[in-house]
N, C-alpha and C. Protein backbone atom coordinates (compact mmCIF):
# COMPACT_ATOMS: atom_id res chain seq x y z
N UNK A 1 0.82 -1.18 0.00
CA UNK A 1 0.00 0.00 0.00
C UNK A 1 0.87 1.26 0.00
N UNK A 2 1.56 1.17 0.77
CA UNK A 2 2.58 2.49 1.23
C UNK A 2 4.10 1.94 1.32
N UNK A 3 5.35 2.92 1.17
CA UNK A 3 6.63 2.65 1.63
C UNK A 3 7.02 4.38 2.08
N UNK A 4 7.49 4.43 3.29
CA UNK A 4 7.97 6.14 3.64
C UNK A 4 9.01 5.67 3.86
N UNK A 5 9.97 6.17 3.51
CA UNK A 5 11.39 6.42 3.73
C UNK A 5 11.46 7.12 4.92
N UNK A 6 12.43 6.44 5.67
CA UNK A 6 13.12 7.19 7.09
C UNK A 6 14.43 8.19 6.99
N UNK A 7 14.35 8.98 6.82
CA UNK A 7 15.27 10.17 6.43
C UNK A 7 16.17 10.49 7.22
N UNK A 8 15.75 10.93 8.36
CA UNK A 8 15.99 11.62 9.49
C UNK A 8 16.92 11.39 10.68
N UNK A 9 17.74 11.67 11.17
CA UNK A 9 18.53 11.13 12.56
C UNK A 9 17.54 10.74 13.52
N UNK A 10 17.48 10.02 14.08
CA UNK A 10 16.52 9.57 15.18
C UNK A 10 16.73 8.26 15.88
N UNK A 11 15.69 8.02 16.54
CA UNK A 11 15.66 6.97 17.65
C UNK A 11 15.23 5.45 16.10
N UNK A 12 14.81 5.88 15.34
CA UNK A 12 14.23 4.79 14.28
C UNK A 12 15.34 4.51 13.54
N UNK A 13 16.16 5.50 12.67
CA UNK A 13 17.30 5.33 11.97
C UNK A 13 18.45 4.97 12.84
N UNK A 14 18.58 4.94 13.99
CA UNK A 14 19.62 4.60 14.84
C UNK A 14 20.01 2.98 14.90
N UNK A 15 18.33 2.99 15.01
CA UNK A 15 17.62 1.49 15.43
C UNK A 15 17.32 0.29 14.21
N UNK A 16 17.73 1.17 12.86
CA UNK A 16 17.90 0.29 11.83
C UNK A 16 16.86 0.46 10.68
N UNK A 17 16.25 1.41 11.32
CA UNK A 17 14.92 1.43 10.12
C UNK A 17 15.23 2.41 8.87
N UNK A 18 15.48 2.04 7.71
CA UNK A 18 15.25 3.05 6.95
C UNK A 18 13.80 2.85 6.00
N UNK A 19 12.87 1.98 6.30
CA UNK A 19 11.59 2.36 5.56
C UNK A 19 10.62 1.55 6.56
N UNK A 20 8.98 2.28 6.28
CA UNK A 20 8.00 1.76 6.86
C UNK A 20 6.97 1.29 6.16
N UNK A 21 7.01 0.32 5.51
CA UNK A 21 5.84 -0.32 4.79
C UNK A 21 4.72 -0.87 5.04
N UNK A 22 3.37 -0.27 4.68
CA UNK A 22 2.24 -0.35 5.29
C UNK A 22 1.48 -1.81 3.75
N UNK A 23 1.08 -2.53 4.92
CA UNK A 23 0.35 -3.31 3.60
C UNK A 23 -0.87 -2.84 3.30
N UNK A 24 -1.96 -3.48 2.61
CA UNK A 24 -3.53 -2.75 2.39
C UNK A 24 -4.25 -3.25 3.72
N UNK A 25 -4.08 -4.30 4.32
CA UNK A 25 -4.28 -4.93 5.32
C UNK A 25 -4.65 -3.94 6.32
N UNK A 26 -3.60 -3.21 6.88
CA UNK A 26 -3.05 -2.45 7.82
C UNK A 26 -1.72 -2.42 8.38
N UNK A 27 -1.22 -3.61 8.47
CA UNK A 27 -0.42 -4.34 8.90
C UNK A 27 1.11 -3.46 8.69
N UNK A 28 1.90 -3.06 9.35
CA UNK A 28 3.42 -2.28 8.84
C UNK A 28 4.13 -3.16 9.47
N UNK A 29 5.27 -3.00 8.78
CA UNK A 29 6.93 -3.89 8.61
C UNK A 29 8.38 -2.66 8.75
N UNK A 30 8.95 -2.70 9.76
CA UNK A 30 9.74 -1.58 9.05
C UNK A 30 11.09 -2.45 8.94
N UNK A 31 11.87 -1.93 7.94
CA UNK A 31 13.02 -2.36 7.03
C UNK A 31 14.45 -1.87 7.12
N UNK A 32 15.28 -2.40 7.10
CA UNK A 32 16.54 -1.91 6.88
C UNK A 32 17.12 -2.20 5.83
N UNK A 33 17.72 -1.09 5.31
CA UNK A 33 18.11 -1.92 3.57
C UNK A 33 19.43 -1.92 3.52
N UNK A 34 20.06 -2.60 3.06
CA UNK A 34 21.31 -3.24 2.60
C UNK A 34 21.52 -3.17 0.77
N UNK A 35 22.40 -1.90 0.10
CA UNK A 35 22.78 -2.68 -1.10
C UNK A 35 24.24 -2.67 -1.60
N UNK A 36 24.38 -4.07 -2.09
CA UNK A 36 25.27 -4.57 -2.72
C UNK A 36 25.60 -3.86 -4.66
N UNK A 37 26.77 -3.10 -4.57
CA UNK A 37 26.92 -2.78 -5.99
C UNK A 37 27.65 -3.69 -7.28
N UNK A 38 27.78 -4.78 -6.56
CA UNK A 38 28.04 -5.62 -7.30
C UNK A 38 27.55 -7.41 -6.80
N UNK A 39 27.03 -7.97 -7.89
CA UNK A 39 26.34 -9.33 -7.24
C UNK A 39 27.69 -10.30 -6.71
N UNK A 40 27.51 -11.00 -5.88
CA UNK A 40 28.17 -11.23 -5.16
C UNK A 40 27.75 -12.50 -4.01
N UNK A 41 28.09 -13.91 -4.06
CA UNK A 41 27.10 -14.96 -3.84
C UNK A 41 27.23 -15.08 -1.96
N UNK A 42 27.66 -13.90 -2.08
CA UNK A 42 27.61 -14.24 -0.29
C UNK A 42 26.36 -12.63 0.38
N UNK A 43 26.26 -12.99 1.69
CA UNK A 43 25.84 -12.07 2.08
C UNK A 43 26.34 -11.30 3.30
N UNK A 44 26.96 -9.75 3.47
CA UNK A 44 28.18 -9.59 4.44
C UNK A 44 27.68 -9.03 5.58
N UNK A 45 27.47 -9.75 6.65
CA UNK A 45 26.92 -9.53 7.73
C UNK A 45 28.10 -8.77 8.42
N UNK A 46 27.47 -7.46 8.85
CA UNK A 46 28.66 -6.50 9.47
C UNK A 46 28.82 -6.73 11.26
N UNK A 47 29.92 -7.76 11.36
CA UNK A 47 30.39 -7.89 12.63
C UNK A 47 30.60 -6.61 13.59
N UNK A 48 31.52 -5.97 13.30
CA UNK A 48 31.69 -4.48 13.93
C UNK A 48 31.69 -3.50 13.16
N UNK A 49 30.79 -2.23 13.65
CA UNK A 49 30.73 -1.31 12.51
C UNK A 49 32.09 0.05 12.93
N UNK A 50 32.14 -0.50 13.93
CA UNK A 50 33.83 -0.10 14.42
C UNK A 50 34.63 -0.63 15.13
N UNK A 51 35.83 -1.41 14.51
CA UNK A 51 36.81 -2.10 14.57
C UNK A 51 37.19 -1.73 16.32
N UNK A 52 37.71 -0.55 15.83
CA UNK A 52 38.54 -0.05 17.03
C UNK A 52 38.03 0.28 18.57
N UNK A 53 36.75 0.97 17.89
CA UNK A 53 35.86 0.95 19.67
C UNK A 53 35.28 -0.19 20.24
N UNK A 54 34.89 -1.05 19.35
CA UNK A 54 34.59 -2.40 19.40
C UNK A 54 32.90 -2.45 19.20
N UNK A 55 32.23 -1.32 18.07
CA UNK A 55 31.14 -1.08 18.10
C UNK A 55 30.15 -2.26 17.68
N UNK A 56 29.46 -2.90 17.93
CA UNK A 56 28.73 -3.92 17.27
C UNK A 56 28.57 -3.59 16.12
N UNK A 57 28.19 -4.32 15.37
CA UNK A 57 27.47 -4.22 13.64
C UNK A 57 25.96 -4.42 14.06
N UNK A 58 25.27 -4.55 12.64
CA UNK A 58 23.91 -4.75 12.33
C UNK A 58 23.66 -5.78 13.01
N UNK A 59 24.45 -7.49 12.41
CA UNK A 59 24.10 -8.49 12.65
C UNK A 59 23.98 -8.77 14.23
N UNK A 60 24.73 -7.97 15.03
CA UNK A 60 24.70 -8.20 16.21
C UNK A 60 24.50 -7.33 17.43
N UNK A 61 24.17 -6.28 16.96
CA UNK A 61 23.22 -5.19 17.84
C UNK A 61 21.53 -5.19 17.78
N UNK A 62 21.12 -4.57 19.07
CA UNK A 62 19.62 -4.72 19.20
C UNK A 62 19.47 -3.53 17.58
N UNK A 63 17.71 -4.20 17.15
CA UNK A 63 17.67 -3.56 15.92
C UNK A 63 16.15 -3.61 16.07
N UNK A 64 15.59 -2.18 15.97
CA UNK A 64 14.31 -2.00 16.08
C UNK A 64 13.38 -2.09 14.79
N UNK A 65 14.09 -2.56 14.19
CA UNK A 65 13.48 -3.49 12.68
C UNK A 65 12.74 -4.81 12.13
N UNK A 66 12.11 -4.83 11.48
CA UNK A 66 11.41 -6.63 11.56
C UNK A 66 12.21 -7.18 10.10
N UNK A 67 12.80 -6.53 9.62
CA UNK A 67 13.78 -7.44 8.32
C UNK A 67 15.04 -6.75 7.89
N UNK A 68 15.78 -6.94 7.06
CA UNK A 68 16.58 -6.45 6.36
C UNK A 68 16.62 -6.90 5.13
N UNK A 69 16.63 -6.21 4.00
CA UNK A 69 16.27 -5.63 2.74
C UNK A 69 17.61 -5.92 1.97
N UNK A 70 17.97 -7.16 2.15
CA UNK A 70 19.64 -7.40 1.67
C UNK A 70 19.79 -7.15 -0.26
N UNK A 71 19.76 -6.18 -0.62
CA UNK A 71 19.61 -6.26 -2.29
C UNK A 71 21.04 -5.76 -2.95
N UNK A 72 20.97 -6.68 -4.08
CA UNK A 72 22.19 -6.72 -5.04
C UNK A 72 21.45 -6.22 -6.50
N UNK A 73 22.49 -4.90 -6.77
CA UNK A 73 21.26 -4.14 -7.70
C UNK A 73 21.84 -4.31 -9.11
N UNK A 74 23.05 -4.91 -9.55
CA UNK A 74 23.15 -5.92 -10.79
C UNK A 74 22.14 -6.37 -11.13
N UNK A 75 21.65 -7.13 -10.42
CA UNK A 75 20.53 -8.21 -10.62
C UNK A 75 19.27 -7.92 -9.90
N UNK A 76 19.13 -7.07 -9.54
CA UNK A 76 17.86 -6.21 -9.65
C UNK A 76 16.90 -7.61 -8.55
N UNK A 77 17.75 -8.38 -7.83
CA UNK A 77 17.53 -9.39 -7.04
C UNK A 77 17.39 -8.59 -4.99
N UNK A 78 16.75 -9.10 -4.45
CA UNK A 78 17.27 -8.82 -2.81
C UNK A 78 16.46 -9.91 -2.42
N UNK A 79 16.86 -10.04 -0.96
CA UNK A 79 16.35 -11.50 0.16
C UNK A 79 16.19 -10.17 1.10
N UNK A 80 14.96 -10.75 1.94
CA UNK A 80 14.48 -10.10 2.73
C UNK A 80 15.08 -11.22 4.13
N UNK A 81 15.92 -10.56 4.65
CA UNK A 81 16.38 -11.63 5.77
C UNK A 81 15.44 -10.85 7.51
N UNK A 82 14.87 -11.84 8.04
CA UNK A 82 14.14 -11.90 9.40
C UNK A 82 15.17 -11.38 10.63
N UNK A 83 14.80 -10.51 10.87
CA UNK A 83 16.05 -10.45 12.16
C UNK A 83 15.74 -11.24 13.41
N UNK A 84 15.18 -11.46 13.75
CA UNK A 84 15.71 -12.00 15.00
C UNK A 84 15.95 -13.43 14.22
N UNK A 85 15.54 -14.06 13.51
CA UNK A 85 16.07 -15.37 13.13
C UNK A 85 17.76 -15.42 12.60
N UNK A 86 17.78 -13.98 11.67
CA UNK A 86 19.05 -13.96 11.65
C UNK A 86 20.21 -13.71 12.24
N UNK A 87 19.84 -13.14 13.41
CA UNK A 87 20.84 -12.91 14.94
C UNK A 87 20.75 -13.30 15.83
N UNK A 88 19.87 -14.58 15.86
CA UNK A 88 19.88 -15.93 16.50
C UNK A 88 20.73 -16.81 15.94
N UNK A 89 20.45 -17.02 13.94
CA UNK A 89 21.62 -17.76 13.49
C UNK A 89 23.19 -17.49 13.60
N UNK A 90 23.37 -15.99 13.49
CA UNK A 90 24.29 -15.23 13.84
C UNK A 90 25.21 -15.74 15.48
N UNK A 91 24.33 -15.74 16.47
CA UNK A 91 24.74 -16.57 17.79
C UNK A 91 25.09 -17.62 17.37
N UNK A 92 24.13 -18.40 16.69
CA UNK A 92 24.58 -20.22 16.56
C UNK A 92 25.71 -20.25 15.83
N UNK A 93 26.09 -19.42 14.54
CA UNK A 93 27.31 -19.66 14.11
C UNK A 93 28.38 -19.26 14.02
N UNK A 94 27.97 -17.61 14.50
CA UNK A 94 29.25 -16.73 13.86
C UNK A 94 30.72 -17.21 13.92
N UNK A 95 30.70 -17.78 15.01
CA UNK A 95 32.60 -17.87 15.30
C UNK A 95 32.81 -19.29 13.79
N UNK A 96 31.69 -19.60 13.62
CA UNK A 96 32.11 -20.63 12.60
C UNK A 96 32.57 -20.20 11.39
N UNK A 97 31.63 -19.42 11.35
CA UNK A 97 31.64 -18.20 10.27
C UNK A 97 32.74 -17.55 10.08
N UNK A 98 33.24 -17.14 11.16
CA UNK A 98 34.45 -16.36 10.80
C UNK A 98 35.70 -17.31 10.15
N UNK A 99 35.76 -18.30 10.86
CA UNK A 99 36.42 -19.37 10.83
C UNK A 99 36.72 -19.96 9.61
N UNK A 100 35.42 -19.92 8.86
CA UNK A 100 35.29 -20.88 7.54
C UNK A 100 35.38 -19.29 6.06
N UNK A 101 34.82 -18.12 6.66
CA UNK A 101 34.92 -17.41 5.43
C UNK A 101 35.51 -15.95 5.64
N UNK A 102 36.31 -16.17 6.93
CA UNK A 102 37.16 -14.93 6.95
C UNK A 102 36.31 -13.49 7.08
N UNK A 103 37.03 -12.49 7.41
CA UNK A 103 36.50 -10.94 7.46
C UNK A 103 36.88 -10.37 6.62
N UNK A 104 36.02 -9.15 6.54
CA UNK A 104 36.70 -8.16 5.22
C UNK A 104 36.06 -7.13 6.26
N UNK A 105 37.67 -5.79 6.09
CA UNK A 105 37.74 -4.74 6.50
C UNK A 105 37.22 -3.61 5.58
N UNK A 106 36.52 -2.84 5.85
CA UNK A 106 36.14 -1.51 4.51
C UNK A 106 36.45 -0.23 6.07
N UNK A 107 37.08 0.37 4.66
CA UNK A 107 38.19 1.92 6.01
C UNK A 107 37.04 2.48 5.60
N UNK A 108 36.74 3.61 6.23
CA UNK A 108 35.62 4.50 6.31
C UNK A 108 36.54 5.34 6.87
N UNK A 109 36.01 6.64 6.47
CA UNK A 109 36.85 8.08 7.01
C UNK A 109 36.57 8.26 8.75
N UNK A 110 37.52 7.71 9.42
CA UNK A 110 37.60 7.99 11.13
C UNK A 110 37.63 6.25 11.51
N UNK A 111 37.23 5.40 10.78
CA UNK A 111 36.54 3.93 11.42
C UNK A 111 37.26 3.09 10.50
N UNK A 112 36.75 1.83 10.77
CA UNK A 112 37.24 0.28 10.08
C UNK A 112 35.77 -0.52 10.55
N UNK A 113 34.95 -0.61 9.36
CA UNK A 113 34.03 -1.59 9.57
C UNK A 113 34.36 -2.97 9.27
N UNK A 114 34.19 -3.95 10.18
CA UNK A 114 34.02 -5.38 9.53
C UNK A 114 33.11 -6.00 9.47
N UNK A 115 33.14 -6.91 8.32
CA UNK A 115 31.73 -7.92 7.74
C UNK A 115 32.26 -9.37 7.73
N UNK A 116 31.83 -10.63 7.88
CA UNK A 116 31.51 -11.77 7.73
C UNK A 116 31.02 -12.39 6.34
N UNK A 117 31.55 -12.62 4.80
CA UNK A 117 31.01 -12.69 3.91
C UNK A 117 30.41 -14.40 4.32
N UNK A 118 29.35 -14.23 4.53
CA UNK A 118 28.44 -16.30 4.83
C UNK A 118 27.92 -15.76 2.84
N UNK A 119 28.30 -17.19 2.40
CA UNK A 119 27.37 -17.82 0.89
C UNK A 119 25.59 -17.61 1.49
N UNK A 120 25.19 -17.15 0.38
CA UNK A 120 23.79 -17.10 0.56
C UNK A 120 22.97 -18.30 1.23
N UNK A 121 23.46 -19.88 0.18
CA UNK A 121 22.47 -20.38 1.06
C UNK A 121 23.08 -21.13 2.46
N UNK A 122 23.96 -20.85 2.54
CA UNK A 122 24.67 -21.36 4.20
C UNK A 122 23.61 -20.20 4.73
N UNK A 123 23.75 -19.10 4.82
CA UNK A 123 22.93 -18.14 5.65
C UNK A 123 21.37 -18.66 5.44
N UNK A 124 20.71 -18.88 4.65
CA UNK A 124 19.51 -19.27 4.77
C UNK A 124 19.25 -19.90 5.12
N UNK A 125 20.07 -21.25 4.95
CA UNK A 125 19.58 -22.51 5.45
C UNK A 125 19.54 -21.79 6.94
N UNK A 126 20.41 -21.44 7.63
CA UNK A 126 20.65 -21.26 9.08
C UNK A 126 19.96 -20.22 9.73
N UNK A 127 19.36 -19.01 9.18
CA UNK A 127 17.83 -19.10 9.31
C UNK A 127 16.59 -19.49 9.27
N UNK A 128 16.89 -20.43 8.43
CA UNK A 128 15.39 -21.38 8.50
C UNK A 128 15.60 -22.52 9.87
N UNK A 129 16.94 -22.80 9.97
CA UNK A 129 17.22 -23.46 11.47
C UNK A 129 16.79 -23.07 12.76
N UNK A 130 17.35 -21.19 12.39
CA UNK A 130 17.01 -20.86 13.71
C UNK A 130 15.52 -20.42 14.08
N UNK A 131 14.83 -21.21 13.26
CA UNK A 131 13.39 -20.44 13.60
C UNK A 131 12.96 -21.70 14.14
N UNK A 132 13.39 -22.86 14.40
CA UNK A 132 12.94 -23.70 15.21
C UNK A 132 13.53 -23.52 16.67
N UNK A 133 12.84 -23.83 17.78
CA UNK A 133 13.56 -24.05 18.71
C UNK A 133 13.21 -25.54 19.39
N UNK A 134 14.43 -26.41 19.57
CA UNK A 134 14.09 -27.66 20.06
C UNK A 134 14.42 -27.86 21.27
């Protein structure tokens, strides 16, 4: 029905939201978007979004969001990944993760963000894991 863009500095954009999508229903979702400028078969979950202070990333800070909007705009493709399923899978695997596909540093002017590149469907599968609990 609707998409508003979150513009603004605030308690929402802090918290991860950059859009609020209303269905016809009633029903709203708000979003965090992620894009990739080149396709790329992994998806880079940002461990620390500062190296040095030891700031959490996305994947692992509280996030007042119900998805993330992971899109690769080559291919005009995105996965809508679940957060809490995905920073539950994130708990279950990360150190594996790091382990098996290494970090990548991107310098940013003042900072050093790092990401986790997980293959797409290793990450999915392991959200669809973590939505069980046994």
């Amino acid at each position: 029905m609707s998409a508003v863009a979150v513009e603004h500095d605030g308690w929402a954009q802090r918290g991860g939201i950059d859009r609020l999508l209303t269905l016809s229903c009633g029903r709203t979702y708000t979003v965090d978007e992620k894009i990739r400028l080149q396709d790329w078969p992994d998806v880079l979950l940002e461990r620390w979004s500062n190296e040095r202070l030891r700031t959490p990333g996305w994947v692992q800070k509280p996030l007042a969001c119900d998805f993330i909007a992971y899109a690769y705009a080559p291919a005009a493709s995105c996965a809508l990944l679940p957060v809490p399923a995905l920073q539950r899978a994130w708990r279950q695997h990360g150190r594996q993760w790091i382990g098996l596909y290494g970090q990548r540093r991107a310098e940013n002017q003042g900072y050093t963000s790092v990401s986790v590149p997980v293959p797409r469907g290793v990450l999915m599968q392991a959200i669809v894991e973590a939505m069980f609990v046994l």
